[in-house]
N, C-alpha and C. Protein backbone atom coordinates (compact mmCIF):
# COMPACT_ATOMS: atom_id res chain seq x y z
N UNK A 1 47.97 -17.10 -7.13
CA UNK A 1 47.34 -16.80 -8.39
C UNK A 1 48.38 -16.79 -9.51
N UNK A 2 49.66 -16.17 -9.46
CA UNK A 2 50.58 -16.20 -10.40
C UNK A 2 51.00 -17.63 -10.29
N UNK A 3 51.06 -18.37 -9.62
CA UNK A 3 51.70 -19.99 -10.09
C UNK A 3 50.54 -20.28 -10.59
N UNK A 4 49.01 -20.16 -10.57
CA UNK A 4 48.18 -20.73 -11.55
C UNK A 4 48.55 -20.37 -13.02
N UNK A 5 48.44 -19.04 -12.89
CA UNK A 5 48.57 -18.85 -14.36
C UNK A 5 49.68 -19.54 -15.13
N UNK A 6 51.09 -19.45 -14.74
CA UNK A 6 52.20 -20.01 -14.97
C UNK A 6 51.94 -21.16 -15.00
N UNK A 7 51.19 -22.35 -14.50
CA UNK A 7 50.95 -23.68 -14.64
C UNK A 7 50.00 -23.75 -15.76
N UNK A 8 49.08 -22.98 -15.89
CA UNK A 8 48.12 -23.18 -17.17
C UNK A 8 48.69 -22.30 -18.33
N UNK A 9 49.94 -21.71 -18.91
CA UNK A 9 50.51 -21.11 -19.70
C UNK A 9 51.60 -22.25 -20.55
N UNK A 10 51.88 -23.19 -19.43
CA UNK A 10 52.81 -24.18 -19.38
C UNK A 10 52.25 -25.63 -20.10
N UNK A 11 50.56 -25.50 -19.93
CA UNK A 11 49.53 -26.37 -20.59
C UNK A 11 48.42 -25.76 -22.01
N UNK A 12 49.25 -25.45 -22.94
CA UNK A 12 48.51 -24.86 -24.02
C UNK A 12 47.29 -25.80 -24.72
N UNK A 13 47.38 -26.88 -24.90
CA UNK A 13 46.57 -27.68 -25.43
C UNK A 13 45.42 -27.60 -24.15
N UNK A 14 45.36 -27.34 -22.54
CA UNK A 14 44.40 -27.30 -21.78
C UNK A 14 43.71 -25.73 -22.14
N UNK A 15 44.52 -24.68 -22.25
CA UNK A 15 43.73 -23.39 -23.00
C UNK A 15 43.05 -23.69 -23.50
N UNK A 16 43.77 -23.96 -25.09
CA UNK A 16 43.07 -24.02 -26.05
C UNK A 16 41.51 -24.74 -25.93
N UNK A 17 41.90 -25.98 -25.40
CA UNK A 17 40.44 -26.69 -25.36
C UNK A 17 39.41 -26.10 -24.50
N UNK A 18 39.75 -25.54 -23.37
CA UNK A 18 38.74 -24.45 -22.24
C UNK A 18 38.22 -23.04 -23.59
N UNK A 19 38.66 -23.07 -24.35
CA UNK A 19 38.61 -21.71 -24.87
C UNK A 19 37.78 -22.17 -26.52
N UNK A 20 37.77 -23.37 -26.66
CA UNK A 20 36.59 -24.08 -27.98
C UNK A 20 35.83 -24.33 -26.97
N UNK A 21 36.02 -25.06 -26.09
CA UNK A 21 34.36 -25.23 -25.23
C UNK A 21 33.72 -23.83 -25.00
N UNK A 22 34.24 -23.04 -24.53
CA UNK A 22 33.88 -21.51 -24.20
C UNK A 22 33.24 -21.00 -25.32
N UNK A 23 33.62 -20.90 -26.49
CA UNK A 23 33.56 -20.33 -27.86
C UNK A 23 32.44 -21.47 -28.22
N UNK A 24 32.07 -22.43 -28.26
CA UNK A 24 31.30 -23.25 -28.75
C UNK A 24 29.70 -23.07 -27.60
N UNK A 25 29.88 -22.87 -26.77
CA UNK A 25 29.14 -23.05 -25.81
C UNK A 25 27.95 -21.42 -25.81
N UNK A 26 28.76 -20.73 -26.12
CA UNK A 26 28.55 -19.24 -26.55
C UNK A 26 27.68 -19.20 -28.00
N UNK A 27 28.21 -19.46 -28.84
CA UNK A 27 27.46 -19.63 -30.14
C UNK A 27 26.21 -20.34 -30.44
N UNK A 28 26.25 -21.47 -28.90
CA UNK A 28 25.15 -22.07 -29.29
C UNK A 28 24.00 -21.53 -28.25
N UNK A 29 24.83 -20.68 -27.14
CA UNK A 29 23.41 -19.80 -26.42
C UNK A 29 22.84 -19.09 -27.37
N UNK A 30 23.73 -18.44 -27.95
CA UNK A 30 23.18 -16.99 -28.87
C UNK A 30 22.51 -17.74 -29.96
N UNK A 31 22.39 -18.77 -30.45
CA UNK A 31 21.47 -18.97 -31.79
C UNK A 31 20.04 -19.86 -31.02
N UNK A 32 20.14 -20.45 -29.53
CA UNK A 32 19.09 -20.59 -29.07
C UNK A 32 18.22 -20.14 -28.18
N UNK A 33 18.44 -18.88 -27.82
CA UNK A 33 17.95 -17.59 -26.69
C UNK A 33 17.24 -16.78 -27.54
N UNK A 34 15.42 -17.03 -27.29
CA UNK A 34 14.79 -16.05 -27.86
C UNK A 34 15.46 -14.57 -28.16
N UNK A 35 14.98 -14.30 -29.28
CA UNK A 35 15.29 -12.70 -29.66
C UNK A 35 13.69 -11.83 -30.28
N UNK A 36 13.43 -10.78 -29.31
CA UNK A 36 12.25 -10.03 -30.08
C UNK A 36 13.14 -8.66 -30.26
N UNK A 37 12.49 -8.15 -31.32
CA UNK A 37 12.54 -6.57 -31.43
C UNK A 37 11.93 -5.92 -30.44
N UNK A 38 10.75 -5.99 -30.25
CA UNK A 38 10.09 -5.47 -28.82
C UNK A 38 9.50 -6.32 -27.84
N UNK A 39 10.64 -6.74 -27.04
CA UNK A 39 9.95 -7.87 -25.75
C UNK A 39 8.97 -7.02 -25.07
N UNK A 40 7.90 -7.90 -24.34
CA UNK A 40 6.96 -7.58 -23.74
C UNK A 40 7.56 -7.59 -22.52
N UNK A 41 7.88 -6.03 -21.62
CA UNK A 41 7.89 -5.63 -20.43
C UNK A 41 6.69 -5.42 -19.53
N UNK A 42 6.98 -6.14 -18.56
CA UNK A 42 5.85 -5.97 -17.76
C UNK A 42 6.15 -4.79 -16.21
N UNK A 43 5.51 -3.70 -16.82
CA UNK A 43 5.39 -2.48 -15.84
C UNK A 43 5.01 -2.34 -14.88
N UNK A 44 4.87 -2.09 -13.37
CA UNK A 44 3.88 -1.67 -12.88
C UNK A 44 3.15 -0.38 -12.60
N UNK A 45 3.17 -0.15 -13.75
CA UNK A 45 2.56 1.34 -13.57
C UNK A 45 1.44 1.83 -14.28
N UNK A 46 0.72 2.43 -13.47
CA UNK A 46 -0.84 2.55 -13.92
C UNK A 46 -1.02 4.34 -14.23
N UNK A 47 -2.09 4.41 -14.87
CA UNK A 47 -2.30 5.66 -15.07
C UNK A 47 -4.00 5.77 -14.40
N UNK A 48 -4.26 6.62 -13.76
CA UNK A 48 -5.43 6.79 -13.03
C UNK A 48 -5.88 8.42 -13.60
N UNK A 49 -7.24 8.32 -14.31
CA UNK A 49 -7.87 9.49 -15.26
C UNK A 49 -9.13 9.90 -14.31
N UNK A 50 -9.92 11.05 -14.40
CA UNK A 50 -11.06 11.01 -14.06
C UNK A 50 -11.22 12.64 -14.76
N UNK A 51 -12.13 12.73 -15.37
CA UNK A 51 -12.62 13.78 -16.13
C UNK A 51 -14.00 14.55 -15.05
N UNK A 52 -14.27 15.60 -15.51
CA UNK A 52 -15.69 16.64 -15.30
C UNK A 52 -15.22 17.74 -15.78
N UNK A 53 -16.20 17.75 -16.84
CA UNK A 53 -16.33 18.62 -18.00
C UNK A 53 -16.80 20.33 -17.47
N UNK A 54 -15.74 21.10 -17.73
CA UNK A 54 -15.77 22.57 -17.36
C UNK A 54 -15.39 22.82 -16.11
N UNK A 55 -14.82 22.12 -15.68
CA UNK A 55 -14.09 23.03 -14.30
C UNK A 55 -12.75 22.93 -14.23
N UNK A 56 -12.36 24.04 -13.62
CA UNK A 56 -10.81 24.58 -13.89
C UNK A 56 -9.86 23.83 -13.60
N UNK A 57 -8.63 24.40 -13.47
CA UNK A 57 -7.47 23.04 -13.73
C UNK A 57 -7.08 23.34 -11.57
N UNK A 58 -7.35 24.50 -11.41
CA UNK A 58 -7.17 24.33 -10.05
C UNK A 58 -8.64 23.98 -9.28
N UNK A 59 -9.74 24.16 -9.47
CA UNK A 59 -10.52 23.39 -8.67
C UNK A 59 -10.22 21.75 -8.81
N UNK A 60 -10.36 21.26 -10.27
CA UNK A 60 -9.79 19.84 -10.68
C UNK A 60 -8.39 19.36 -9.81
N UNK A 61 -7.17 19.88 -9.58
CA UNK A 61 -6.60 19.65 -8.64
C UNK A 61 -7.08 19.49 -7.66
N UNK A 62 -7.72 20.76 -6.64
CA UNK A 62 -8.11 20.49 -5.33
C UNK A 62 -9.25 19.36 -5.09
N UNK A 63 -10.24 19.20 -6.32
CA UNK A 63 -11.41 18.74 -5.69
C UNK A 63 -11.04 17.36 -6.17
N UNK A 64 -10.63 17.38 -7.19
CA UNK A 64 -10.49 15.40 -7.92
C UNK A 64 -8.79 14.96 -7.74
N UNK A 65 -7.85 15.69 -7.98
CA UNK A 65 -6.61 15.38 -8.47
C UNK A 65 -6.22 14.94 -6.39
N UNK A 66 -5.91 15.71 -5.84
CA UNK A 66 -5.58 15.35 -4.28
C UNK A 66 -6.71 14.57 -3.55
N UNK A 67 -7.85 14.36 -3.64
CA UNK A 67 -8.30 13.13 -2.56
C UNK A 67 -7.77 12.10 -3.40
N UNK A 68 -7.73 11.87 -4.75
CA UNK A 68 -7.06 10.16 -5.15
C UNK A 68 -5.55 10.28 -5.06
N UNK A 69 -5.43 11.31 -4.92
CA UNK A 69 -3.36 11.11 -4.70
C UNK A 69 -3.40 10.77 -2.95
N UNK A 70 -3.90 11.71 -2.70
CA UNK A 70 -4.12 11.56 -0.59
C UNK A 70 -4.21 9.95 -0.40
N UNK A 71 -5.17 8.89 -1.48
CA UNK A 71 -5.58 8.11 -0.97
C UNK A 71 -4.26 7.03 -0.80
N UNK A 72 -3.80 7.22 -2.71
CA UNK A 72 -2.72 6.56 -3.08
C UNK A 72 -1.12 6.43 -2.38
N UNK A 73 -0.80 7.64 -1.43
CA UNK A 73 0.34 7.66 -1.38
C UNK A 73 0.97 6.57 0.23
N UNK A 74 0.13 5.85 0.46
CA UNK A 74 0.12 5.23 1.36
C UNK A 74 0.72 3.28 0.61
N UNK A 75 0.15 3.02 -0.65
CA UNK A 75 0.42 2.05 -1.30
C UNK A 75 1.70 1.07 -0.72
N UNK A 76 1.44 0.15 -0.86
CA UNK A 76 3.18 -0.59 -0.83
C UNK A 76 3.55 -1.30 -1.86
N UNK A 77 5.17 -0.98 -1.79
CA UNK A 77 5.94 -1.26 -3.15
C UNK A 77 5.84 0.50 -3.66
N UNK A 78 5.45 1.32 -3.07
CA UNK A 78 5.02 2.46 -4.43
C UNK A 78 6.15 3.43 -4.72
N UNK A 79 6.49 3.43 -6.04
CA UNK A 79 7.93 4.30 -6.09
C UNK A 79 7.65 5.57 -6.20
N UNK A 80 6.98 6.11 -7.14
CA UNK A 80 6.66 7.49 -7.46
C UNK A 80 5.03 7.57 -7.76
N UNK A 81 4.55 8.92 -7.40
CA UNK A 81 3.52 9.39 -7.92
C UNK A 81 3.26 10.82 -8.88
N UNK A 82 2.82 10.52 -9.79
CA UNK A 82 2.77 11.99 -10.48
C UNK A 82 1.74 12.64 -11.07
N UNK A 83 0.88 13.62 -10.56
CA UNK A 83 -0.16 13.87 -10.84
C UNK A 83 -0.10 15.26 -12.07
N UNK A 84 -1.09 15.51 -13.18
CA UNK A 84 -1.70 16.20 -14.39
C UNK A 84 -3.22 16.81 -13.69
N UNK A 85 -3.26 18.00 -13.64
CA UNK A 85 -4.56 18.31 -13.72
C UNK A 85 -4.84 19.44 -14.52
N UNK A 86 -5.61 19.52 -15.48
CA UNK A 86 -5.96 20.35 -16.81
C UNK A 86 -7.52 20.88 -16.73
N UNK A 87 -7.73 21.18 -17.52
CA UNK A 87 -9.21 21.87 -17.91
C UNK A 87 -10.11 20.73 -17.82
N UNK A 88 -10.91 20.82 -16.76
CA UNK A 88 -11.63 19.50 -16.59
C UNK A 88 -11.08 17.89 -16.61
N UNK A 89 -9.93 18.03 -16.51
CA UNK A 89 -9.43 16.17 -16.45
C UNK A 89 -8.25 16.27 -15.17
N UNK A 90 -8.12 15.04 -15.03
CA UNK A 90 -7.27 15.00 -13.93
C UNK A 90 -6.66 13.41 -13.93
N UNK A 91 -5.19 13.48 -14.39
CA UNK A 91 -4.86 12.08 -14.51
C UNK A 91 -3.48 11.74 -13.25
N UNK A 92 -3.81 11.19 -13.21
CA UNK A 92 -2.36 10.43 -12.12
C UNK A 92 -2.00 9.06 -12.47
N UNK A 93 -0.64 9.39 -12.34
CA UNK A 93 0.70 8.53 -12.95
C UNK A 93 1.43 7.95 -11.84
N UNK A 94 1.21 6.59 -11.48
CA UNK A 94 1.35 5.53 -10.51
C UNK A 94 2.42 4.72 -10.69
N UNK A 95 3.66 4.95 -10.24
CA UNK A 95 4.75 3.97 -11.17
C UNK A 95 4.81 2.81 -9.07
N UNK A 96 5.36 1.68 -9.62
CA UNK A 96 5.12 1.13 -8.20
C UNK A 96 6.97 0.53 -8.66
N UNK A 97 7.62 -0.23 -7.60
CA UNK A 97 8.91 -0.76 -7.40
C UNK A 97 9.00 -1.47 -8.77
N UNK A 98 10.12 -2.03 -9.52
CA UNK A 98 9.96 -2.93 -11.09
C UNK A 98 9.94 -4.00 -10.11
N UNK A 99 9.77 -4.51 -9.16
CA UNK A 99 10.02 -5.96 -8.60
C UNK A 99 8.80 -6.13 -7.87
N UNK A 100 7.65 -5.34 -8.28
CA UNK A 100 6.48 -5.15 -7.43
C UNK A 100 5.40 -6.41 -8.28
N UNK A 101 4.66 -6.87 -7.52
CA UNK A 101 3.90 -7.66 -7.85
C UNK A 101 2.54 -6.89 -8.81
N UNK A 102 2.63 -7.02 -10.36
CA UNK A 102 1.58 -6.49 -11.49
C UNK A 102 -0.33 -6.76 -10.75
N UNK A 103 -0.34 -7.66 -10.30
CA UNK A 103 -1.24 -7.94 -10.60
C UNK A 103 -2.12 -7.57 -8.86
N UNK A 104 -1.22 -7.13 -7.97
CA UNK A 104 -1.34 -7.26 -6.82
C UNK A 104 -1.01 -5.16 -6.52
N UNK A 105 -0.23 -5.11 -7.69
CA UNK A 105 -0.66 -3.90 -7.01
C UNK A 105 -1.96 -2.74 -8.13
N UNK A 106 -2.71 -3.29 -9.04
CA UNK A 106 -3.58 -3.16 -9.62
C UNK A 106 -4.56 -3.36 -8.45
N UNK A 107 -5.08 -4.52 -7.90
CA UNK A 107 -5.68 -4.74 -6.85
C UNK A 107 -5.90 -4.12 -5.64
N UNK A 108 -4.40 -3.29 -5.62
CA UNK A 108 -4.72 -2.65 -4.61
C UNK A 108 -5.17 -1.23 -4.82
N UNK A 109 -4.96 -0.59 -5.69
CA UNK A 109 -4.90 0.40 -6.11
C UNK A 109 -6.63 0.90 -6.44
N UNK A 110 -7.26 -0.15 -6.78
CA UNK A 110 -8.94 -0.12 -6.80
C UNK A 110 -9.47 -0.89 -5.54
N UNK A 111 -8.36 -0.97 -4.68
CA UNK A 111 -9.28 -1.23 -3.27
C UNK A 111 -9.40 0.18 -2.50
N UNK A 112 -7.58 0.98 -2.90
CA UNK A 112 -8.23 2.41 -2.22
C UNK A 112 -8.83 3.43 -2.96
N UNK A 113 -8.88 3.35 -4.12
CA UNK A 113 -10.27 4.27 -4.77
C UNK A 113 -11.44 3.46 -5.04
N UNK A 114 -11.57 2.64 -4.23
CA UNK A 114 -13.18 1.91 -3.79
C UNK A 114 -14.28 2.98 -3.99
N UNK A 115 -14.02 3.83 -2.89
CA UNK A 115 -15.10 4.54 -2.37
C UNK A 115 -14.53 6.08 -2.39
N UNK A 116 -13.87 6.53 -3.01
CA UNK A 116 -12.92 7.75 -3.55
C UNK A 116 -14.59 8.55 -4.60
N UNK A 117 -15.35 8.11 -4.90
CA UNK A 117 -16.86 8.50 -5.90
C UNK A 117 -17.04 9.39 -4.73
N UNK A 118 -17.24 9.41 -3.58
CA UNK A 118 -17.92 9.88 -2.24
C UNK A 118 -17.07 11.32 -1.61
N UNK A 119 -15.70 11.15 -2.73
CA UNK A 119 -14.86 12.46 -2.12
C UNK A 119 -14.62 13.51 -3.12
N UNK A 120 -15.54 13.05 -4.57
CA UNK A 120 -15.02 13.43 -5.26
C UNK A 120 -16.12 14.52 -5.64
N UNK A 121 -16.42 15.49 -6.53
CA UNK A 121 -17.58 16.24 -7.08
C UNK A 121 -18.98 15.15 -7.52
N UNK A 122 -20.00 15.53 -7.53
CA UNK A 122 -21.41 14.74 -7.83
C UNK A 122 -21.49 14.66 -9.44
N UNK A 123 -21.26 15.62 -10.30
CA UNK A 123 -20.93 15.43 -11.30
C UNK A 123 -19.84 14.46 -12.35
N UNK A 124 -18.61 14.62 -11.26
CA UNK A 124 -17.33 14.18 -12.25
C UNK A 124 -17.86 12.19 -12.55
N UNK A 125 -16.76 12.16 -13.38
CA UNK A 125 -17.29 10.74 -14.38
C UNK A 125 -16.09 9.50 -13.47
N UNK A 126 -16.92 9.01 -13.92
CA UNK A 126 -16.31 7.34 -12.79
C UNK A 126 -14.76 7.67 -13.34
N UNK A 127 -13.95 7.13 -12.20
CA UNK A 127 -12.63 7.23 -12.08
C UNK A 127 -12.22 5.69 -13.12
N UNK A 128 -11.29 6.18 -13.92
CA UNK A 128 -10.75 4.65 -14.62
C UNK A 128 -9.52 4.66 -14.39
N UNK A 129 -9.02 3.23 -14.07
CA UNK A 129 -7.35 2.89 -13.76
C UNK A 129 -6.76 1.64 -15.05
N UNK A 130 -5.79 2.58 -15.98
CA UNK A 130 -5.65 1.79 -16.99
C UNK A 130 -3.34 1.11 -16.73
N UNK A 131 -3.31 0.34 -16.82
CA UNK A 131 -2.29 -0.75 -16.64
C UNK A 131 -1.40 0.09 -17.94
N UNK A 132 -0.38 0.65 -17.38
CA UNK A 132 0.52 1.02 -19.03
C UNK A 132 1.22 -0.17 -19.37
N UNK A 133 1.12 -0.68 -20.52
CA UNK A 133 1.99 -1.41 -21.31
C UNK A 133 2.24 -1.12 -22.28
N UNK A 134 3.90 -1.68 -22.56
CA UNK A 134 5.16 -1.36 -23.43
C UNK A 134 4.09 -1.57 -24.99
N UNK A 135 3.68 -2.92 -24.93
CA UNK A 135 3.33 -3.97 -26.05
C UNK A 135 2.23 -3.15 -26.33
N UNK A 136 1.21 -2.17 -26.06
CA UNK A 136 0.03 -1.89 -26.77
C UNK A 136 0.58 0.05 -27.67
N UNK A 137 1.97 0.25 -27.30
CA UNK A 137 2.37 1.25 -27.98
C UNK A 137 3.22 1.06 -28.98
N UNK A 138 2.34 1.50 -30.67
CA UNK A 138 3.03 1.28 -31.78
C UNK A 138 4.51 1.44 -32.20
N UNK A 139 4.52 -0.28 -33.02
CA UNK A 139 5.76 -0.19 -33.09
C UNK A 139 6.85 0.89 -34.71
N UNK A 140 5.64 1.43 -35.17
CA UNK A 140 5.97 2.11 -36.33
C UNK A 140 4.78 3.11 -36.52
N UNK A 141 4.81 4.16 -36.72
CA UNK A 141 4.02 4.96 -37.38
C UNK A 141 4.01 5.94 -38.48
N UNK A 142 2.48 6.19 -39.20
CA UNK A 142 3.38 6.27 -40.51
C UNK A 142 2.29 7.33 -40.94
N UNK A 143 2.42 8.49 -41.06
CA UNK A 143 2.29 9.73 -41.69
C UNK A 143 1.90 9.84 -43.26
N UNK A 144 0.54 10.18 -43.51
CA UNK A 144 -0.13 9.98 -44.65
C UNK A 144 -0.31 11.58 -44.74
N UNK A 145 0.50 12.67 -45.96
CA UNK A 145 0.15 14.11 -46.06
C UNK A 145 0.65 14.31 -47.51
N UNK A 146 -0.34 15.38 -47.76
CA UNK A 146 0.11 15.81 -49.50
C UNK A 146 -0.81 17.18 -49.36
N UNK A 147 -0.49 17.43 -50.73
CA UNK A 147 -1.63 18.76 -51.34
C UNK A 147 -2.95 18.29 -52.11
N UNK A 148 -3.50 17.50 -51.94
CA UNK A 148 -4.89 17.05 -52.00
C UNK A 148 -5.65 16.98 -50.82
N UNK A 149 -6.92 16.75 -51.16
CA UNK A 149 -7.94 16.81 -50.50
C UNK A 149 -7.83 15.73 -49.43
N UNK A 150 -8.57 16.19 -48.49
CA UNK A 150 -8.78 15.06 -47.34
C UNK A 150 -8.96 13.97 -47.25
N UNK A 151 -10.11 13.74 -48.20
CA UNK A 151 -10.83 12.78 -48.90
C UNK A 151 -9.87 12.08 -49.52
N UNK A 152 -9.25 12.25 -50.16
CA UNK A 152 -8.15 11.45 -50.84
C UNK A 152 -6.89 11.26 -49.71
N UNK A 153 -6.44 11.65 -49.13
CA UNK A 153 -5.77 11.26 -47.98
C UNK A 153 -6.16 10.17 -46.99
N UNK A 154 -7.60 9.69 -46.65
CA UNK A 154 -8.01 9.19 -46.16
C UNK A 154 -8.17 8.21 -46.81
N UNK A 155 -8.50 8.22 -48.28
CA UNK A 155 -8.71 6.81 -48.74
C UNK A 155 -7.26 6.44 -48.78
N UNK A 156 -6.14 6.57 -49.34
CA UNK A 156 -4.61 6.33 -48.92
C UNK A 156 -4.30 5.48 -47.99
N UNK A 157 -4.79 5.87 -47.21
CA UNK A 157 -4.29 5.79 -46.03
C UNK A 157 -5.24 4.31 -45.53
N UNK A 158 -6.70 4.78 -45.59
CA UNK A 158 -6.86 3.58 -45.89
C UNK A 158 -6.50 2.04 -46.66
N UNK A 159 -6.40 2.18 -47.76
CA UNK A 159 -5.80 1.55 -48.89
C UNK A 159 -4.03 0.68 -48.34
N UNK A 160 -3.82 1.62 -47.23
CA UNK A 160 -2.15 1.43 -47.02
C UNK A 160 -2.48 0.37 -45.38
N UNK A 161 -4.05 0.76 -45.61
CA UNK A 161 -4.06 -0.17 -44.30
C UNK A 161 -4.63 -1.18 -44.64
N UNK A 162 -5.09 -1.42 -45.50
CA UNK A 162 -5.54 -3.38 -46.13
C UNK A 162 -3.62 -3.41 -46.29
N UNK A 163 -3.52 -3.43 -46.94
CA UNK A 163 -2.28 -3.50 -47.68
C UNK A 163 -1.35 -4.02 -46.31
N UNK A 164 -0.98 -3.00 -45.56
CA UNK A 164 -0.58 -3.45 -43.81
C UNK A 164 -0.83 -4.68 -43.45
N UNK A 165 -2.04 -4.79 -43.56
CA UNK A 165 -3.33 -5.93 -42.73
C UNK A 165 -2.39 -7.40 -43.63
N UNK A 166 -2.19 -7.61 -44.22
CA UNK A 166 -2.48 -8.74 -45.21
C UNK A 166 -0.48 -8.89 -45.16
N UNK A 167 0.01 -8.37 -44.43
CA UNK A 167 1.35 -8.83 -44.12
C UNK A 167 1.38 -9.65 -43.02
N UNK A 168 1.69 -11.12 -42.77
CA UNK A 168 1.16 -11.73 -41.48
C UNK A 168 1.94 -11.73 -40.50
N UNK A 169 3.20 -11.16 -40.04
CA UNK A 169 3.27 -10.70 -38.50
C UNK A 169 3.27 -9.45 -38.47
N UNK A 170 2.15 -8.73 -39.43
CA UNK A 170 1.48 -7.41 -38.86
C UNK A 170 0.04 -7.82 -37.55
N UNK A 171 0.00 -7.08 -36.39
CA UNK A 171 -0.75 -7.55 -35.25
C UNK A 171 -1.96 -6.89 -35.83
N UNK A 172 -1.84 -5.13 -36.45
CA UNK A 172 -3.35 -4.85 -36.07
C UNK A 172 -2.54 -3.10 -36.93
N UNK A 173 -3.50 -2.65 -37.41
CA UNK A 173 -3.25 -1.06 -38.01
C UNK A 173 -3.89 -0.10 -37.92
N UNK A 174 -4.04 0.48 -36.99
CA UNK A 174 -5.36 1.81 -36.92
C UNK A 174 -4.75 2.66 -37.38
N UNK A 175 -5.90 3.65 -37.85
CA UNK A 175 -5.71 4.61 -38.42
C UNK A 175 -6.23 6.02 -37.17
N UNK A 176 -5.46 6.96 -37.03
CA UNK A 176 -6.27 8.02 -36.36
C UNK A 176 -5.77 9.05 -36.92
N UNK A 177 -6.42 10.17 -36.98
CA UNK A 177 -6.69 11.54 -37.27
C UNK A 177 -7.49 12.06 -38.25
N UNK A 178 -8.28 11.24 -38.27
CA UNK A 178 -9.64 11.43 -39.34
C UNK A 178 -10.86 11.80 -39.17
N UNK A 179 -11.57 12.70 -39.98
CA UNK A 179 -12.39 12.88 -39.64
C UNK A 179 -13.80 12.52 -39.96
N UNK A 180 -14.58 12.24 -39.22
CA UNK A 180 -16.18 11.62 -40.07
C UNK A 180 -16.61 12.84 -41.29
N UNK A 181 -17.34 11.99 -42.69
CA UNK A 181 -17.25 13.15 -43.41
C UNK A 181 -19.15 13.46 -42.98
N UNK A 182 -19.37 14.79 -43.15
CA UNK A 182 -20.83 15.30 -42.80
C UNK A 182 -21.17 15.84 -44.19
N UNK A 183 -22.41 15.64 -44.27
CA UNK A 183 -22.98 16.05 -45.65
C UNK A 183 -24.07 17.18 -45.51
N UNK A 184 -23.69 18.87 -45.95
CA UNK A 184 -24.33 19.49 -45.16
C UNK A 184 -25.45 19.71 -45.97
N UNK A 185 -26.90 19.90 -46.31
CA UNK A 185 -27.94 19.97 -47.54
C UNK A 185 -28.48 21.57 -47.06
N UNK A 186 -28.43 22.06 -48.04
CA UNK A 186 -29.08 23.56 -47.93
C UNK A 186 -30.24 23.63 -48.92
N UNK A 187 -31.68 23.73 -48.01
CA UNK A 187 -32.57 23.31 -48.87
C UNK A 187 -33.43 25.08 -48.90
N UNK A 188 -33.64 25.33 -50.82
CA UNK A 188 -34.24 26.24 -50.98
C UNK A 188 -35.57 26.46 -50.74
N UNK A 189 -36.20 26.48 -49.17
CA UNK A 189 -37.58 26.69 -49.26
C UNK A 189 -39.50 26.64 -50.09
N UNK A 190 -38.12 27.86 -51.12
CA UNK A 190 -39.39 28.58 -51.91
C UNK A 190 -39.18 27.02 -53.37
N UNK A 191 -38.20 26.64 -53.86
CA UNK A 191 -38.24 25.63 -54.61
C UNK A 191 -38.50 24.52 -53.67
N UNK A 192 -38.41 23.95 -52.48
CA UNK A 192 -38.94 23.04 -52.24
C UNK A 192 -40.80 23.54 -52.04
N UNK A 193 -41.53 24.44 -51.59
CA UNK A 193 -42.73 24.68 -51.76
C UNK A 193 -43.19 24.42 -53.31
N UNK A 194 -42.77 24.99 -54.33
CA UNK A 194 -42.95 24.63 -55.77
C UNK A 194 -43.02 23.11 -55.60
């Protein structure tokens, strides 16, 4: 190894030129290798929900949250499981290997809560299995607050969302935390009889 180096120390014009090809070769990956701000990662990890309205966070464990974890933990590829159970809801958090096949382990995952309806309470609401992705969580969010009325906050905010809309690699702008407005009428009886 030391007589290489010493033989190529001894050949400067062979450096130099290994070291513009190198340097040239480099500059032109980097100006032709896609670049995003937020590449689309593809996860395999699912989130599995199932709600029934008014029952406790430990019956919801025992009765909904463990037969779909019992069913799940058998999976292959499956890295972790992590189950939520709250006041009537019950969600589980399905992460599978990053080298696991997306589309194959979705598939499998509603082959073993097929028939999971049959273990679960008669009441609770169909089980849904939603795919987390990177790409459907906003890439900016933006806080509309003052000392005025609601009403005027909302139109703002609205207003800031045409405005959004009409920039063209804007994808899409929702608005949430609003409320429907209700119009309440208090009608005087004795003047409506008149």
């Amino acid at each position: 190894m030391r007589d290489f180096i010493e033989r190529m120390l001894r050949m400067p014009r062979v450096v130099l030129t290994v070291m513009v090809i190198l340097l040239i070769a480099g500059v032109s990956a980097y100006m032709t290798l896609p670049k995003e701000s937020f590449p689309a990662i593809d996860l395999p990890y699912y989130y599995v929900a199932t709600s029934d309205s008014g029952v406790s966070p430990e019956d919801v464990d025992r009765l909904i949250t463990k037969p779909i974890v019992d069913r799940l933990k058998d999976l292959d590829n499956l890295d972790h499981i992590n189950s939520t159970s709250t006041l009537g809801y019950s969600a589980v958090m399905v992460q599978f290997d990053v080298n696991a096949n997306k589309n194959k382990a979705e598939s499998d995952i509603r082959a073993k809560l097929d028939g999971v309806a049959a273990a679960l309470p008669s009441d609770a609401n169909a089980t849904t299995i939603t795919p987390i992705s990177l790409s459907n969580i906003p890439s900016i969010n933006v806080a509309v607050y003052g000392d005025v009325p609601e009403r005027t906050l909302v139109q703002h905010a609205k207003d800031l969302q045409t405005e959004l809309e009409t920039i063209p690699d804007v994808q899409s702008v929702t608005i949430s935390g609003t409320r429907d407005e209700i119009m309440q009428v208090t009608v005087d009886s004795s003047k409506l009889d008149a």
